[in-house]
Protein backbone atom coordinates (compact mmCIF):
# COMPACT_ATOMS: atom_id res chain seq x y z
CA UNK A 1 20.36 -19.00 -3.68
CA UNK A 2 19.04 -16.11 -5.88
CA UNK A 3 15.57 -15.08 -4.82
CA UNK A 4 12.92 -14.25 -7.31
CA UNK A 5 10.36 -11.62 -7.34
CA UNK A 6 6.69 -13.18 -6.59
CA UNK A 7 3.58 -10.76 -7.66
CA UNK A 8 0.57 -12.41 -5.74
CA UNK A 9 -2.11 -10.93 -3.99
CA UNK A 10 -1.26 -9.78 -0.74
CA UNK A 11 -2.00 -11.25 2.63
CA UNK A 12 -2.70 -9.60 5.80
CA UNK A 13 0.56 -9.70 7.06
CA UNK A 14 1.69 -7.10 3.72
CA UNK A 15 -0.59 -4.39 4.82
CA UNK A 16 1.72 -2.91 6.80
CA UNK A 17 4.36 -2.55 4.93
CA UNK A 18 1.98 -1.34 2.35
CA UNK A 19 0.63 1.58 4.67
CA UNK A 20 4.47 2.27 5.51
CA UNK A 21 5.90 2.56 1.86
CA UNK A 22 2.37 4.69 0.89
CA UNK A 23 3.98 7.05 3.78
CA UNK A 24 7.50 6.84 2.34
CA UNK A 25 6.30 8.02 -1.04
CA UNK A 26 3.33 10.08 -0.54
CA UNK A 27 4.02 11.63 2.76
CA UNK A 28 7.68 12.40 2.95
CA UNK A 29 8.83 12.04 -1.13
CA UNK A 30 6.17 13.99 -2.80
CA UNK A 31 4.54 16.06 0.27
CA UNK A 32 0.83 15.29 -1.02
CA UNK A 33 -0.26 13.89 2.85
CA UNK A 34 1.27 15.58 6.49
CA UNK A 35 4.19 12.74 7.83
CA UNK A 36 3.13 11.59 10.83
CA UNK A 37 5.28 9.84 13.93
CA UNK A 38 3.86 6.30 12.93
CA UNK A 39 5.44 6.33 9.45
CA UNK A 40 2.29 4.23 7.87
CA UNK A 41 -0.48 6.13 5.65
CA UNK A 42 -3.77 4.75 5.70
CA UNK A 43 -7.14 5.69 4.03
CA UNK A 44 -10.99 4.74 5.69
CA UNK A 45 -11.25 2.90 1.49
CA UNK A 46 -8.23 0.23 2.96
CA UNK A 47 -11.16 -1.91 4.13
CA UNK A 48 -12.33 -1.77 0.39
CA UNK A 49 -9.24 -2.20 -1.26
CA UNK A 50 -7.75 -5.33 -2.61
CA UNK A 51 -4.06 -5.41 -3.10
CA UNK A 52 -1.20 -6.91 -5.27
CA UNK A 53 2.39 -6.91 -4.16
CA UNK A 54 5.56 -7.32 -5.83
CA UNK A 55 7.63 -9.33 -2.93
CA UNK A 56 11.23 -10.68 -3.11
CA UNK A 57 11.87 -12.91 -0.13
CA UNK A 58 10.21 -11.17 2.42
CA UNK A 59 10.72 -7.25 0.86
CA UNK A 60 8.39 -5.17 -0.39
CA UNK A 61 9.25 -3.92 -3.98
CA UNK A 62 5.49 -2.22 -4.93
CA UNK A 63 1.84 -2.75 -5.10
CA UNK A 64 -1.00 -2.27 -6.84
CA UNK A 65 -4.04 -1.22 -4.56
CA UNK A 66 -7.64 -1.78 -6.32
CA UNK A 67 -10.88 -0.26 -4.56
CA UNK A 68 -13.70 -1.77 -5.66
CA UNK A 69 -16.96 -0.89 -6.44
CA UNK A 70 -18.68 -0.96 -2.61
CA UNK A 71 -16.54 1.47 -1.14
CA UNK A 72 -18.08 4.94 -0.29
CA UNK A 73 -15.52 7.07 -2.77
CA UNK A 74 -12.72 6.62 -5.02
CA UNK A 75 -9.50 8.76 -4.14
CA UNK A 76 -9.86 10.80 -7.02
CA UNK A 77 -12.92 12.07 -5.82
CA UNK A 78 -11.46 13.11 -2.38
């Protein structure tokens, strides 16, 4: 059976395979954050942020991370 790819709004259980792939990429692809031993990336606006993941069966393909309005700063402002 062929799994398809859901996009839904992510439940707890996502985050931390959110915080590992925002390592993957922004911590050992591009260099913009140090790597750390953990392998997970996270930010003090997580408690802010909303998410929507890509899934297909139980992988990770992307998200979209939204920080809304209440949180003290935007990452373009850090």
């Amino acid at each position: 059976m062929m799994k398809t790819m859901r996009i839904a709004p992510a439940h707890p259980h996502d985050l931390e395979a959110i915080f590992r792939m925002r390592h993957a990429v922004y911590a050992r692809e591009l260099g913009q954050h140090h790597e750390n031993a953990n392998g997970v990336l996270t930010d003090t606006v997580d408690g802010f942020n909303h998410y929507i993941v890509a899934t297909k069966g139980s992988n990770l393909l992307g998200f979209i991370s939204i920080t809304t309005h209440a949180a003290p700063y935007f990452a373009i402002e850090k």
